[in-house]
C-alpha atoms as a PDB file:
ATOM      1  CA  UNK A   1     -29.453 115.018 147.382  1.00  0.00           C
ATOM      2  CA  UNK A   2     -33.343 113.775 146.477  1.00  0.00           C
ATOM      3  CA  UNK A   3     -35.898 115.478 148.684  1.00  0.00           C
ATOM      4  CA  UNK A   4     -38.179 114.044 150.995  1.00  0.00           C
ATOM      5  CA  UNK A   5     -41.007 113.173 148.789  1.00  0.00           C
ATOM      6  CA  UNK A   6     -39.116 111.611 146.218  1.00  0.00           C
ATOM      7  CA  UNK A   7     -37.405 109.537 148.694  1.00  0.00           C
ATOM      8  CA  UNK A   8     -40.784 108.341 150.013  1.00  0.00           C
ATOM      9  CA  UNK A   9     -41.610 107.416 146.350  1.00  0.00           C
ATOM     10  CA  UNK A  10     -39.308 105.539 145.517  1.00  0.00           C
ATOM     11  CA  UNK A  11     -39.645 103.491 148.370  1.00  0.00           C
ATOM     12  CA  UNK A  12     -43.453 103.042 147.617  1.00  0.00           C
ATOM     13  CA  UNK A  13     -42.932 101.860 144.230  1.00  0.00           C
ATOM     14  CA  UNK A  14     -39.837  99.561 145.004  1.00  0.00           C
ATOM     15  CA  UNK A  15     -40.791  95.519 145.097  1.00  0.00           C
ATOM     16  CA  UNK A  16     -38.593  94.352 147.691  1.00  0.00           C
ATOM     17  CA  UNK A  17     -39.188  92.606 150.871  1.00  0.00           C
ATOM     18  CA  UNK A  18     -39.565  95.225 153.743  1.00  0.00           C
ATOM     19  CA  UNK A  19     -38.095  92.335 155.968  1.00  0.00           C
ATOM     20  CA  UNK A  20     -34.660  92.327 153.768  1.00  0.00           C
ATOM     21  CA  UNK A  21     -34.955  95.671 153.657  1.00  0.00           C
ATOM     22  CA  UNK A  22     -34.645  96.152 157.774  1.00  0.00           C
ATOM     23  CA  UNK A  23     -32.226  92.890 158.201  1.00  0.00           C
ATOM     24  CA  UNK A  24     -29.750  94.994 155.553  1.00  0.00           C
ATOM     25  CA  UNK A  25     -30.023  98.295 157.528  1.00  0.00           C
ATOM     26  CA  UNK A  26     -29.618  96.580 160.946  1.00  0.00           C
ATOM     27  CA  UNK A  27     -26.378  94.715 159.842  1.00  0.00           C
ATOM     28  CA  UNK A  28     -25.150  98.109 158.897  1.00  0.00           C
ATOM     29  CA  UNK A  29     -26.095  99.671 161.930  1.00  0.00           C
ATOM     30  CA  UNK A  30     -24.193  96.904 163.784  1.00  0.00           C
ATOM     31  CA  UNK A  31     -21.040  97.506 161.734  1.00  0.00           C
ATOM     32  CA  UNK A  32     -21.223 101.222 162.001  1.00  0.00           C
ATOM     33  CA  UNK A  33     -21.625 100.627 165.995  1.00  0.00           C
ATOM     34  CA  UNK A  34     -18.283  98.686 166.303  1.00  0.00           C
ATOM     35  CA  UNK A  35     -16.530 100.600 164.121  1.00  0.00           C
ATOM     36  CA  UNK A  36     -17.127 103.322 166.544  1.00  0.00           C
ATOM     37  CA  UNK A  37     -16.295 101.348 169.295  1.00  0.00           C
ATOM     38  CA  UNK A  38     -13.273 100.370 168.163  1.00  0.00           C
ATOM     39  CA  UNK A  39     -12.247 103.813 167.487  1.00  0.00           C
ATOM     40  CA  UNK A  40     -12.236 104.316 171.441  1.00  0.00           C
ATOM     41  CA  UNK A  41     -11.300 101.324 173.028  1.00  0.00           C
ATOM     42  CA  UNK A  42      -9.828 102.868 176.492  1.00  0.00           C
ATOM     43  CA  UNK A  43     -13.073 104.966 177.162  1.00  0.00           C
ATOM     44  CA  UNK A  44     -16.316 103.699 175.524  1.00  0.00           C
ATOM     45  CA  UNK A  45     -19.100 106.020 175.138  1.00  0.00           C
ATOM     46  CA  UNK A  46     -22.129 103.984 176.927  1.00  0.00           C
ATOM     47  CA  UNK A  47     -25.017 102.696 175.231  1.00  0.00           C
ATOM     48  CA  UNK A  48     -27.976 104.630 175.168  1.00  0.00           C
ATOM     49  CA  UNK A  49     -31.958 102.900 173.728  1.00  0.00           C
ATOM     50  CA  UNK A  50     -34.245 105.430 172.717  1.00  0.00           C
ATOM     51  CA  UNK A  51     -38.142 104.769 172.062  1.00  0.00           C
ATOM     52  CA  UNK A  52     -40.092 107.047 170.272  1.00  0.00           C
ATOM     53  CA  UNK A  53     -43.536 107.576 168.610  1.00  0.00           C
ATOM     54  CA  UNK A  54     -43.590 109.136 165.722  1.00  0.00           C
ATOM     55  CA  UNK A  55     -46.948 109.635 164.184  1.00  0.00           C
ATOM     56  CA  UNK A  56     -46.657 109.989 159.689  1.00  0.00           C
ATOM     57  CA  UNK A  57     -49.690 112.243 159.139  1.00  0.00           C
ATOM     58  CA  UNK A  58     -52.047 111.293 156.139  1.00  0.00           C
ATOM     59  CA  UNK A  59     -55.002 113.234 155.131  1.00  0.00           C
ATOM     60  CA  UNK A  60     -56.929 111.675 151.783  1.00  0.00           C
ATOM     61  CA  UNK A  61     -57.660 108.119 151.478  1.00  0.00           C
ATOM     62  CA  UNK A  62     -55.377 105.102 151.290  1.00  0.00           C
ATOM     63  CA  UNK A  63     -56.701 102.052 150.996  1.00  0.00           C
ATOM     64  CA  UNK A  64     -53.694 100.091 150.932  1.00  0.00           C
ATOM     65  CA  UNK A  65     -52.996 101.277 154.473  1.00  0.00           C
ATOM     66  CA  UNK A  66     -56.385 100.682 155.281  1.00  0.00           C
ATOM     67  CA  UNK A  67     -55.292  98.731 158.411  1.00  0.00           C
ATOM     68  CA  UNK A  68     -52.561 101.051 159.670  1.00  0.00           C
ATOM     69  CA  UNK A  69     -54.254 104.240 159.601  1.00  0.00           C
ATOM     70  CA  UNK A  70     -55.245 105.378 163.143  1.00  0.00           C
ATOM     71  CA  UNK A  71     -56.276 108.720 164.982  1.00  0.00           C
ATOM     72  CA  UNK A  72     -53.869 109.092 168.414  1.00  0.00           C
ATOM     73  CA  UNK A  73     -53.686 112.021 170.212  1.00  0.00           C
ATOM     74  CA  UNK A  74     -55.598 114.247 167.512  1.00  0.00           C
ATOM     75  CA  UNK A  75     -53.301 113.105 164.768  1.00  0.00           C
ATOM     76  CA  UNK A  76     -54.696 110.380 161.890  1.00  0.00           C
ATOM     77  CA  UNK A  77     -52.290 108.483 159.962  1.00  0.00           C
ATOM     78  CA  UNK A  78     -49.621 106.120 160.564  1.00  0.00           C
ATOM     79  CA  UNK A  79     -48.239 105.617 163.898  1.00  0.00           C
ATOM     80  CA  UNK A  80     -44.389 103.896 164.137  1.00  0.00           C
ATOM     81  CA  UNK A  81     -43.004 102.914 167.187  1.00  0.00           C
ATOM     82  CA  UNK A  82     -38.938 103.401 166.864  1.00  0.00           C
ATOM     83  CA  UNK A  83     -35.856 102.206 168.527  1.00  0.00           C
ATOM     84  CA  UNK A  84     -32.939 103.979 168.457  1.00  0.00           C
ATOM     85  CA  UNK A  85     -29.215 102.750 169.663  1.00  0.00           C
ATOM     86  CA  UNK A  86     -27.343 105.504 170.456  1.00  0.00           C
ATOM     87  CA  UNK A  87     -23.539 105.812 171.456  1.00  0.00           C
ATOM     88  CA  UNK A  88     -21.816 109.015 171.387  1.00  0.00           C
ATOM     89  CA  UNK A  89     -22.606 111.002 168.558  1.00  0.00           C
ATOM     90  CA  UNK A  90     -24.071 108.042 166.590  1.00  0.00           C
ATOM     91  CA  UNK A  91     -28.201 107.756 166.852  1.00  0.00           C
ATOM     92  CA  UNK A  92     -28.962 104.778 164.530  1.00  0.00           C
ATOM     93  CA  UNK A  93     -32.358 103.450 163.521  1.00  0.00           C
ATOM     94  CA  UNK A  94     -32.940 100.004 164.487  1.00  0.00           C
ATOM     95  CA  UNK A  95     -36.244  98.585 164.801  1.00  0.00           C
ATOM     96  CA  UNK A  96     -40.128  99.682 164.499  1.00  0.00           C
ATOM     97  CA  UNK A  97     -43.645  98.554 164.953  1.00  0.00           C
ATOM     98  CA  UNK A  98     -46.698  99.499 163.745  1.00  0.00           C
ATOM     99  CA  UNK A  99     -49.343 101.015 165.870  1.00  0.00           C
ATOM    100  CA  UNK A 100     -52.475  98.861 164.886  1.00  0.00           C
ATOM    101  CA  UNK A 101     -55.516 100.781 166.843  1.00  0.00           C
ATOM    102  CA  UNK A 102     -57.504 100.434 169.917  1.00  0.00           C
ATOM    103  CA  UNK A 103     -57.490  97.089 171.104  1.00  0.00           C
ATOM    104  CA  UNK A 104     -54.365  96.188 169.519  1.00  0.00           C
ATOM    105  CA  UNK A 105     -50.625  96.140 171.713  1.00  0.00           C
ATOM    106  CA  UNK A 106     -50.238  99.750 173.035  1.00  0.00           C
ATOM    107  CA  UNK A 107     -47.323 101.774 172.187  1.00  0.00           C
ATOM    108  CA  UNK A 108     -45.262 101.001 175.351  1.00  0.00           C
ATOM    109  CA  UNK A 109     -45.842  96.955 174.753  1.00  0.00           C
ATOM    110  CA  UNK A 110     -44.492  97.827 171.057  1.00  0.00           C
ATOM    111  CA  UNK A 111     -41.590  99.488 173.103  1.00  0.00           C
ATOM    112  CA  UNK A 112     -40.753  96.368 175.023  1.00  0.00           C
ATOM    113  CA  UNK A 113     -40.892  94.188 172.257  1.00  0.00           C
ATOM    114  CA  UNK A 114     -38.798  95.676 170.101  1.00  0.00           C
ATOM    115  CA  UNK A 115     -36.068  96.487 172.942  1.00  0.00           C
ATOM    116  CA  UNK A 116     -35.836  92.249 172.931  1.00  0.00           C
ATOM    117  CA  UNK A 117     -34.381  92.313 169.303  1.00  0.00           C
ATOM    118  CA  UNK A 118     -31.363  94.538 170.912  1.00  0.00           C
ATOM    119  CA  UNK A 119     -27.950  92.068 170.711  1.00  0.00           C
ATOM    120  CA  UNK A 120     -26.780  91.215 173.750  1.00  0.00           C
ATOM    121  CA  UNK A 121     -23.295  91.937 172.606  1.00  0.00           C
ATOM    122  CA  UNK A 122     -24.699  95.981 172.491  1.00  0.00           C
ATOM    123  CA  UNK A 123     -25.873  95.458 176.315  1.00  0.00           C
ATOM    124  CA  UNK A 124     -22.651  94.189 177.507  1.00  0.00           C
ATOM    125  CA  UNK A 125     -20.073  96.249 178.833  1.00  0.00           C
ATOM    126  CA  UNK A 126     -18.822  98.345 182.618  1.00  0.00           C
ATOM    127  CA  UNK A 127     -21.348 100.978 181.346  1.00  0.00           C
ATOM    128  CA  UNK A 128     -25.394  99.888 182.236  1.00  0.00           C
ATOM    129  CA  UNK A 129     -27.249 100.905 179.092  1.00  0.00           C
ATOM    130  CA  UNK A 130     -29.990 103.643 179.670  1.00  0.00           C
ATOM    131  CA  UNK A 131     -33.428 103.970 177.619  1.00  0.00           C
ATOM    132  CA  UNK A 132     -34.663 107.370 177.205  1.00  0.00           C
ATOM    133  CA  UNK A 133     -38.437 107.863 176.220  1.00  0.00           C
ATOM    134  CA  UNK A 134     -41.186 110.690 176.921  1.00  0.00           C
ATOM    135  CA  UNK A 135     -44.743 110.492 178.756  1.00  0.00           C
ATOM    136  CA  UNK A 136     -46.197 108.821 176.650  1.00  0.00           C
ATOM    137  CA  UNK A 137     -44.234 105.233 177.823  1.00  0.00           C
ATOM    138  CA  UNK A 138     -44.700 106.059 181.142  1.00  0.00           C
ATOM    139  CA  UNK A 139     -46.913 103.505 182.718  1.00  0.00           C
ATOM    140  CA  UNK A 140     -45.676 101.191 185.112  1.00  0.00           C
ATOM    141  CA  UNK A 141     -45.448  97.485 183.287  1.00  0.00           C
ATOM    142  CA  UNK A 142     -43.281  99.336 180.736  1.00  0.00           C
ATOM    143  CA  UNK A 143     -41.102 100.838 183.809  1.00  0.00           C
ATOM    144  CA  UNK A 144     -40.982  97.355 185.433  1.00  0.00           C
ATOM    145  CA  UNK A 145     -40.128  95.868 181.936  1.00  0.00           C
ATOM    146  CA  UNK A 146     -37.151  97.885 181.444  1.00  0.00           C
ATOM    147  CA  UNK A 147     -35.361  97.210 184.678  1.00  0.00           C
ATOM    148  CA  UNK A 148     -36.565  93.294 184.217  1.00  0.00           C
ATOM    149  CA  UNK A 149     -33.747  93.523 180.968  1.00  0.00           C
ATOM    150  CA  UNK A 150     -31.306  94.879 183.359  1.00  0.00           C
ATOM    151  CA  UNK A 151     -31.667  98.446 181.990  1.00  0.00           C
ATOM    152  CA  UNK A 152     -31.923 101.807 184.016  1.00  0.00           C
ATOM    153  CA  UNK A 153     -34.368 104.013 182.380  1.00  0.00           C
ATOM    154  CA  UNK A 154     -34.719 107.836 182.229  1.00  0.00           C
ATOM    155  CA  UNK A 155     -38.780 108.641 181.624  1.00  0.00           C
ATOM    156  CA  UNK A 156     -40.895 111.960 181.200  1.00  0.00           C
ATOM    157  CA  UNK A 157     -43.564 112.214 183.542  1.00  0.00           C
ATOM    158  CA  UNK A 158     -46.809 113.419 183.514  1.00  0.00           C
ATOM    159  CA  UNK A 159     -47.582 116.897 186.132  1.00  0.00           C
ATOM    160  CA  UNK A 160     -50.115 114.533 187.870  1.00  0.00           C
ATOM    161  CA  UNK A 161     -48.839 111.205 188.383  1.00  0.00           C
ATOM    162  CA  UNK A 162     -49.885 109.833 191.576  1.00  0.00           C
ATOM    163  CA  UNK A 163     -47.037 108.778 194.046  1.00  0.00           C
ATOM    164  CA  UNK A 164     -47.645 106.057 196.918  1.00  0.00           C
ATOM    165  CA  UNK A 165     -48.151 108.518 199.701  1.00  0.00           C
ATOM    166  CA  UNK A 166     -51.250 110.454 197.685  1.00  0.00           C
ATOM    167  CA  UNK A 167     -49.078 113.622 196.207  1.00  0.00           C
ATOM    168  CA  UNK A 168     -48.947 114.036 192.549  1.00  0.00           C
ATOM    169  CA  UNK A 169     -45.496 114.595 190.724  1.00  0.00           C
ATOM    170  CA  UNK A 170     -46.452 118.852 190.635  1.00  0.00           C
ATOM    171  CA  UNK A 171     -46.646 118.512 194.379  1.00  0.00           C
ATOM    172  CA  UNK A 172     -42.946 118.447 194.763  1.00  0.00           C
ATOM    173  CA  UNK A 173     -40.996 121.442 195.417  1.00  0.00           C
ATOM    174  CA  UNK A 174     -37.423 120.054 195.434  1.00  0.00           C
ATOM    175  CA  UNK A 175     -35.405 118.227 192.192  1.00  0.00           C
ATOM    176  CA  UNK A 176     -34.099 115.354 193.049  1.00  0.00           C
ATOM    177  CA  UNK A 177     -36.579 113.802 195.210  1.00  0.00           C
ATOM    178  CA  UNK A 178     -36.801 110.069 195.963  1.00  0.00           C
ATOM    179  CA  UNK A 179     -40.337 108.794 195.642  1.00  0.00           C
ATOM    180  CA  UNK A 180     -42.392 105.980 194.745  1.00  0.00           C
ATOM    181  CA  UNK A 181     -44.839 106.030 191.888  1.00  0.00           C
ATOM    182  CA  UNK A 182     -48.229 104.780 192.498  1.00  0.00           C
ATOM    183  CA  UNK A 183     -48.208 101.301 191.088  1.00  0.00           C
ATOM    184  CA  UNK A 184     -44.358 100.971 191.190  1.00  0.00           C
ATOM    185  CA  UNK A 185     -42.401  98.833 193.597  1.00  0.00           C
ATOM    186  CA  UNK A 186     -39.122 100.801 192.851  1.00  0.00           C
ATOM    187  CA  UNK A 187     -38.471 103.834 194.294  1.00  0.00           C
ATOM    188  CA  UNK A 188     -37.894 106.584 191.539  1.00  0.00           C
ATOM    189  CA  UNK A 189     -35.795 109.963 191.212  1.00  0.00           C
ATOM    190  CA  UNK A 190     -37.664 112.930 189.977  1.00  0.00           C
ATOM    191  CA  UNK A 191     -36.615 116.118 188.427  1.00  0.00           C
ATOM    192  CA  UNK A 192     -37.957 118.822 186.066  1.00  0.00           C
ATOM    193  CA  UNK A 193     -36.866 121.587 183.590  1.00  0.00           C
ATOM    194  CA  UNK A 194     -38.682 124.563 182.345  1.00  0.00           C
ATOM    195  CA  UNK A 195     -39.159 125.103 178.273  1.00  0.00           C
ATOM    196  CA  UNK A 196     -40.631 127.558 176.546  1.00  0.00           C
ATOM    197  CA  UNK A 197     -43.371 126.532 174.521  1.00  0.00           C
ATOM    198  CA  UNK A 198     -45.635 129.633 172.577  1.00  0.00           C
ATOM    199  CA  UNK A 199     -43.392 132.048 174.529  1.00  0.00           C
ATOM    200  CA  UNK A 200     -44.820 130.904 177.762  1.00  0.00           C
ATOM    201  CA  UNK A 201     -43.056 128.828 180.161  1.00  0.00           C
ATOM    202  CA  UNK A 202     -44.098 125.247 180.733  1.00  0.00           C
ATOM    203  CA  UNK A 203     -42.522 122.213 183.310  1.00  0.00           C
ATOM    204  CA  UNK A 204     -41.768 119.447 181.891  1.00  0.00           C
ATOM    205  CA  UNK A 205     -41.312 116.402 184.751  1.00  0.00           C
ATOM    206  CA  UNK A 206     -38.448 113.335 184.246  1.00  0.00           C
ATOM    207  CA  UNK A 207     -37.970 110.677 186.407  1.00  0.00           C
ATOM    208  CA  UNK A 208     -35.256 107.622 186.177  1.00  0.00           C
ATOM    209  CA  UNK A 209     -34.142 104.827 188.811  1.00  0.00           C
ATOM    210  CA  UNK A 210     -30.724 106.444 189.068  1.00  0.00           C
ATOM    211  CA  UNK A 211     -30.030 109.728 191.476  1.00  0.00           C
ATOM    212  CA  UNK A 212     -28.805 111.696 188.901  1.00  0.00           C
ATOM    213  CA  UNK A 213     -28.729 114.708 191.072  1.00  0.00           C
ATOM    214  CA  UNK A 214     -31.776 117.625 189.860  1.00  0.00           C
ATOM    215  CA  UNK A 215     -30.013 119.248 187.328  1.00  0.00           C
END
């Protein structure tokens, strides 16, 4: 197999369109989905959308990415906003934007645009698709977007997110709460899960429009 690097390479020296390039991967994608579909047509795994940033660090100059090289969140280089579909044990790449810099679309309206270039036909089904994504989508028009395309959502959740009656999301002391958000119309369940991070323990908050039950 050809490492990393000389993947990357190749790619930078190839001539074709980048456009071709994703409409020949997503076709294959597609296939790959409804062959695995197929292969369980009694009990079919549910549909699952992922978002996720994922920031291509670049130190040096590059002047052909002039316009595409940002700092966000401490890191400077390239910043790719990714959609994932996800059914059972497949996790398939379907669709990214670029993160253009302050003043430009934010990561979360990235999100929403590229969850319209999902096919219907992957949305359709007795089993409501779910998007997953992490803190950093979790502001309110990008929650309200979601549900407007008929999905439920599962969200991390920042320790001090305000909820309607003044609390913040650290405030609670039970899983499974029912609250509202502060600047969300639709009541919310909230849960958390302790990791270790540098051997200490850290909670990490999730929140989604189903009652999943806390754990």
């Amino acid at each position: 197999m050809k490492s990393p690097s000389a993947i990357s390479r190749f790619l930078n020296h190839a001539t074709w369109s980048t456009r071709q390039l994703c409409r020949v991967l997503r076709e294959h994608a597609l296939a790959t989905f409804h062959d695995h579909w197929r292969a369980s047509p009694h009990q079919r795994p549910r549909v699952d959308l992922l978002v996720d940033l994922t920031s291509l660090e670049k130190s040096g100059k590059f002047s052909e990415l002039a316009g595409w090289m940002h700092t966000y969140h401490g890191v400077r280089g390239v910043h790719l906003v990714i959609l994932y579909v996800c059914c059972g044990a497949l996790r398939l790449p379907w669709a990214f934007q670029i993160w253009r810099g302050k003043g430009t679309p934010s990561p979360a309206q990235l999100a929403l645009k590229l969850l319209r270039t999902v096919p219907q036909q992957l949305l359709v089904g007795t089993r409501r698709p779910r998007l997953h994504a992490d803190g950093g989508f979790e502001s309110g028009a990008f929650i309200q977007g979601v549900l407007a395309q008929g999905l439920d959502i599962v969200i991390g959740v920042r320790c001090t997110r305000r909820l309607s009656d003044g609390r913040q999301v650290r405030d609670l002391m039970v899983r499974d709460n029912l609250v509202q958000p502060k600047g969300l119309s639709q009541t919310m369940c909230v849960s958390w899960v302790w990791l270790y991070r540098n051997k200490e323990l850290e909670q990490r908050f999730v929140m989604s429009n189903l009652d999943l039950g806390g754990v």
